[in-house]
Protein backbone atom coordinates (compact mmCIF):
# COMPACT_ATOMS: atom_id res chain seq x y z
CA UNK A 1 13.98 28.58 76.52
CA UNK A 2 14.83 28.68 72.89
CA UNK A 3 16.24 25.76 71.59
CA UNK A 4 19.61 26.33 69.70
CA UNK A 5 22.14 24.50 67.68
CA UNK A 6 26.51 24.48 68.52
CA UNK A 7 27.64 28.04 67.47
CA UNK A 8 30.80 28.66 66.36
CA UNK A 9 30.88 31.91 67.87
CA UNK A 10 32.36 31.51 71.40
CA UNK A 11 32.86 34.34 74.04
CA UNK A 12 35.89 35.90 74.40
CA UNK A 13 38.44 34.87 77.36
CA UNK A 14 37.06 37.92 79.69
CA UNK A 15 33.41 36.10 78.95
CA UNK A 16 32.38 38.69 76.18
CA UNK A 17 31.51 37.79 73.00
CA UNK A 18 33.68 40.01 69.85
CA UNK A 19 32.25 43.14 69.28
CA UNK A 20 30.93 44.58 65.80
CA UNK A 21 34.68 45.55 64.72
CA UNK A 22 35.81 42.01 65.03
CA UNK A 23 32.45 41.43 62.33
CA UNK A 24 33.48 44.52 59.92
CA UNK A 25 32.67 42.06 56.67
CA UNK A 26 29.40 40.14 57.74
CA UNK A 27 32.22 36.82 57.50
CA UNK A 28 30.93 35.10 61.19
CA UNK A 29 29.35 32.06 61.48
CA UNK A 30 26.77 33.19 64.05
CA UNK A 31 24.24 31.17 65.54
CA UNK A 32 21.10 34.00 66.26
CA UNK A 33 19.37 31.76 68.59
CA UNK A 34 22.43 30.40 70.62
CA UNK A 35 23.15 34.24 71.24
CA UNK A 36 19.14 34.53 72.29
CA UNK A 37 19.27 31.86 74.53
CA UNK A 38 22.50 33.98 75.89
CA UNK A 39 20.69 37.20 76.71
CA UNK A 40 18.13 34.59 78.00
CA UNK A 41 20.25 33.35 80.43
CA UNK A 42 21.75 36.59 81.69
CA UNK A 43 18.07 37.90 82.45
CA UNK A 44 16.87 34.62 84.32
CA UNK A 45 19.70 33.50 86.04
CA UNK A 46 20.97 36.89 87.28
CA UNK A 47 20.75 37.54 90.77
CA UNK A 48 17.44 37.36 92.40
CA UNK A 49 16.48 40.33 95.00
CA UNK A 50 14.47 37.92 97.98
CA UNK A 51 10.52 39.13 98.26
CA UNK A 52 10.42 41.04 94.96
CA UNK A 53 10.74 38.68 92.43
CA UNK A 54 12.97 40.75 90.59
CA UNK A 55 16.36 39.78 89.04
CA UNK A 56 19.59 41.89 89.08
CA UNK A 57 21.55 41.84 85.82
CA UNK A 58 24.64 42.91 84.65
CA UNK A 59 23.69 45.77 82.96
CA UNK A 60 27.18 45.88 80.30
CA UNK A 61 26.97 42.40 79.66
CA UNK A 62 23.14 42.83 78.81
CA UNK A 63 23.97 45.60 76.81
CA UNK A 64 26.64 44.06 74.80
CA UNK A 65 24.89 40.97 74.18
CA UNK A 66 22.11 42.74 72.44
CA UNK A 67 24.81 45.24 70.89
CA UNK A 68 26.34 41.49 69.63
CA UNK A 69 22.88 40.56 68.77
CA UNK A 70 22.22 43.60 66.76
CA UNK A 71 25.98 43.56 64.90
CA UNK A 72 24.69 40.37 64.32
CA UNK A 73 21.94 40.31 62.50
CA UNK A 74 22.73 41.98 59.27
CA UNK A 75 25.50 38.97 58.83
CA UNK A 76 22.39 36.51 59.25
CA UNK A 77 19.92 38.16 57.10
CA UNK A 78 22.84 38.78 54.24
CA UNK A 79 23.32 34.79 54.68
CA UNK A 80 19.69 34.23 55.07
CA UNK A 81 19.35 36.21 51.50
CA UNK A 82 22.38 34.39 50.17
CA UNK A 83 20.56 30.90 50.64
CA UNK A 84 17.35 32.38 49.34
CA UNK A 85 19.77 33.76 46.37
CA UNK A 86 21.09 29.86 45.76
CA UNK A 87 17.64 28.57 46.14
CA UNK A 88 16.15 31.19 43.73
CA UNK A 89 19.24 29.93 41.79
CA UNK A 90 18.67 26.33 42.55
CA UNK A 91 15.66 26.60 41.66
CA UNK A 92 15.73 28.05 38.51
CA UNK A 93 18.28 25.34 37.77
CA UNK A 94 15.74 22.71 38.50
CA UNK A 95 13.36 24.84 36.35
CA UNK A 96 15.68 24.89 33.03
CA UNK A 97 16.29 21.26 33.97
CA UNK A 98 12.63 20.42 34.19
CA UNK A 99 12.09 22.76 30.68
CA UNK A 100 15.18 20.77 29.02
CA UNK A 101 13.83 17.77 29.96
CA UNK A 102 10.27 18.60 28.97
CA UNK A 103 11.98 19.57 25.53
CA UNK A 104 13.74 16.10 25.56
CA UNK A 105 10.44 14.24 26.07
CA UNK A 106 9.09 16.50 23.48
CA UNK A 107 11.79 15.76 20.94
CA UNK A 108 11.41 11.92 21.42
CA UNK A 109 7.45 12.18 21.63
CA UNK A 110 7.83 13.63 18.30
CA UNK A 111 10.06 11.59 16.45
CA UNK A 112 8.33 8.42 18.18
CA UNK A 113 5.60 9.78 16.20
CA UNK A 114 7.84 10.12 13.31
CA UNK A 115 8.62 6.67 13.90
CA UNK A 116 5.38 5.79 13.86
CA UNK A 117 4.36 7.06 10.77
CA UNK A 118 7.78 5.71 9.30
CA UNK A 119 6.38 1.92 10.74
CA UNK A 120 2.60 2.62 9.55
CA UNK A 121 3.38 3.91 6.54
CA UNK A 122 5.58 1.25 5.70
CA UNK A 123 3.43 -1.56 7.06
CA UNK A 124 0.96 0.29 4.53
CA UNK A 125 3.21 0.31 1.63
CA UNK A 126 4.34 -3.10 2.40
CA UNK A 127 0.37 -4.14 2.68
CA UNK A 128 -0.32 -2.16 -1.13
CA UNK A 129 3.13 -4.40 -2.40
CA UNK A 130 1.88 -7.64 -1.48
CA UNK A 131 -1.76 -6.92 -2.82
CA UNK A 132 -0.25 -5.76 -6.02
CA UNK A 133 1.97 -9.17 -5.76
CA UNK A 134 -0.84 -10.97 -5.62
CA UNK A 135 -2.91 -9.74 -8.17
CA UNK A 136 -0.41 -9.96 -10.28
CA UNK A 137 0.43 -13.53 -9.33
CA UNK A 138 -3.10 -14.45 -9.72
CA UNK A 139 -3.34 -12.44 -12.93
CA UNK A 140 -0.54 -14.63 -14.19
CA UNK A 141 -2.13 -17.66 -12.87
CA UNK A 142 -5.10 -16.79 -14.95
CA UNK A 143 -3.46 -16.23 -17.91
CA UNK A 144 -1.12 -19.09 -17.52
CA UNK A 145 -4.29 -21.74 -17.36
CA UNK A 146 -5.98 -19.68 -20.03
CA UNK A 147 -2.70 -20.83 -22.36
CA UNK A 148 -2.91 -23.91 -21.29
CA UNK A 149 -6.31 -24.46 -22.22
CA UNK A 150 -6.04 -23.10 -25.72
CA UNK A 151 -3.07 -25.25 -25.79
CA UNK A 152 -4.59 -27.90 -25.09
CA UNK A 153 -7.64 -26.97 -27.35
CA UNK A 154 -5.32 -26.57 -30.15
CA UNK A 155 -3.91 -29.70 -29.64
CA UNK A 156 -6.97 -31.65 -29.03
CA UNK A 157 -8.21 -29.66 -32.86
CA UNK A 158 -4.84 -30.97 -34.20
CA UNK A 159 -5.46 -34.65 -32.95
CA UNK A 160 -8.75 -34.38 -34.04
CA UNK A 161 -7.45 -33.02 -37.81
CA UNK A 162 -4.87 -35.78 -37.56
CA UNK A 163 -7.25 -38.81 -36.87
CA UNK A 164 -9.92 -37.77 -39.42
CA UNK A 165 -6.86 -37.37 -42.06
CA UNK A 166 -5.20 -40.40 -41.03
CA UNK A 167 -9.80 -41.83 -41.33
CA UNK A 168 -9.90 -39.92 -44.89
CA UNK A 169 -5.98 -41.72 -46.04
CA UNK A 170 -7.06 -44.88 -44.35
CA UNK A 171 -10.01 -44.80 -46.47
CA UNK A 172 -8.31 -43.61 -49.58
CA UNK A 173 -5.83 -46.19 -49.03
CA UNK A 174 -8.61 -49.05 -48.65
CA UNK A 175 -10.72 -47.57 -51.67
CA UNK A 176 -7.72 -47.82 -53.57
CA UNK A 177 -6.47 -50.86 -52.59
CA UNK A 178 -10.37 -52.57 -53.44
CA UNK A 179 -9.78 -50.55 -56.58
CA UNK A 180 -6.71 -51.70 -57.46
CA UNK A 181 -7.69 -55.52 -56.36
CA UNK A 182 -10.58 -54.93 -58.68
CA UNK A 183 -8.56 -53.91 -61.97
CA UNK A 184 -6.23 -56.73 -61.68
CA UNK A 185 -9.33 -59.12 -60.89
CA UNK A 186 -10.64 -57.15 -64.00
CA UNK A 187 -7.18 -57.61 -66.08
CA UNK A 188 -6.99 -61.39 -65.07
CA UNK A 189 -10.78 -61.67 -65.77
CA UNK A 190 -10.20 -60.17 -69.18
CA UNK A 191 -6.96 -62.35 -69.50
CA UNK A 192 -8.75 -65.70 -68.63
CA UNK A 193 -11.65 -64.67 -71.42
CA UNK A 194 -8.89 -64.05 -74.36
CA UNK A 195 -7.72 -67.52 -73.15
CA UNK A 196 -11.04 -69.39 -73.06
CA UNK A 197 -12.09 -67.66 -76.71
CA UNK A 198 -8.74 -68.50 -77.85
CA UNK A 199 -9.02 -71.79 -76.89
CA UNK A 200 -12.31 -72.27 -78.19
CA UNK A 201 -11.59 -70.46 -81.17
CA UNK A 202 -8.69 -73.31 -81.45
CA UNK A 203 -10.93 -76.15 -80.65
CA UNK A 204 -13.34 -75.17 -83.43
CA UNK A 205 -10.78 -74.39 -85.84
CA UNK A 206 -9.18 -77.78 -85.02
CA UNK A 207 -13.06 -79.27 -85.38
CA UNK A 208 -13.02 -77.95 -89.07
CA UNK A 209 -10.06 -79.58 -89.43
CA UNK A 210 -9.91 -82.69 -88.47
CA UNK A 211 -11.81 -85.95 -91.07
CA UNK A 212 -15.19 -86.92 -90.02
CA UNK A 213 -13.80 -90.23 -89.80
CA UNK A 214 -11.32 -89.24 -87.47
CA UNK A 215 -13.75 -87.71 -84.54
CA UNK A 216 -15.54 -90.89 -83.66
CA UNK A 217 -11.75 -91.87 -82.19
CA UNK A 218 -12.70 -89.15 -79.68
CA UNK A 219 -15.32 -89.37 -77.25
CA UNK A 220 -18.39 -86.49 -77.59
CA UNK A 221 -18.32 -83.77 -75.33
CA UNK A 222 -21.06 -83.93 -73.20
């Protein structure tokens, strides 16, 4: 027997089910198979003729339950096409859903990449900065210990100028002072020979004058 889920189409009180009036919209909730399992029931459990094998059945019920069956059935294919209408619907809903987010992933794929190039091309920049930094510190460096040096080569020419200045005055100093020792040794030299002729000019003028007599009081000069 065909298997069949509650209806909420019930006979009517005489045991009939509505006819196709009642249904002039298609707006019945109709279970197809409950009313199968109906006609079903009216063909094998009619009443049995003994020997033959053969079933009597109510011919007007028979008749209206496939006249029911038939009213039926354009109200289940109309909601049969009304799902597959929502599911076309749902699923073009899921399809624009799946294209937006597609377009999403898309967008942030892209300015990831963006972002990318952004981060590399400032990790580059940044890279080419500190190089730059460097050379130039290192240029600096260079230049800095190359002014030192020629400082301190100046200043070791300078010291050297100053020591064989303060050699050349040191000399010039002593030179002078042996020079100037020398004159006065020369001036006192010359003074103490105007003394000793004066004094032995004086001695031999006083030995003219004095009486022969007179210089045997005094003894001979060896």
């Amino acid at each position: 027997m065909l298997q069949s889920h509650p209806s909420n189409s019930q006979p009517n009180d005489n045991g009939t089910h509505p006819t196709g009036e009642e249904y002039p919209t298609g707006k019945g909730s109709v279970d197809i198979l409950e009313e199968l399992n109906r006609l079903e029931d009216l063909i094998l459990y009619g009443l049995r003729v003994p020997l033959t094998g053969r079933t009597l059945v109510d011919e007007d019920k028979l008749i209206e339950q496939i006249d029911f069956i038939r009213i039926s059935l354009p109200t289940i294919f109309q909601e049969a096409a009304t799902i597959l209408q929502q599911k076309d619907e749902v699923l073009l809903e899921a399809e624009e859903y799946g294209q937006q987010v597609i377009e999403i992933a898309q967008a942030k794929r892209a300015q990831i990449l963006a972002e990318s190039d952004i981060i590399k091309q400032a990790e580059q920049e940044a890279e080419q900065l500190r190089r730059q930094v460097q050379q130039e510190c290192e240029a600096m460096m260079q230049a800095t210990l190359m002014e030192i040096d020629q400082k301190r080569r100046t200043c070791q020419q300078e010291l050297d100028e100053l020591r064989q200045n303060a050699i050349a005055q040191a000399q010039t100093i002593e030179t002078g002072a042996d020079e100037y020792a020398d004159s006065v040794l020369e001036g006192i030299e010359q003074d103490l020979k105007d003394m000793l002729r004066i004094i032995t000019n004086g001695r031999q003028q006083l030995q003219h004058d004095v009486p022969p007599q007179r210089n045997s009081h005094f003894p001979k000069k060896k």
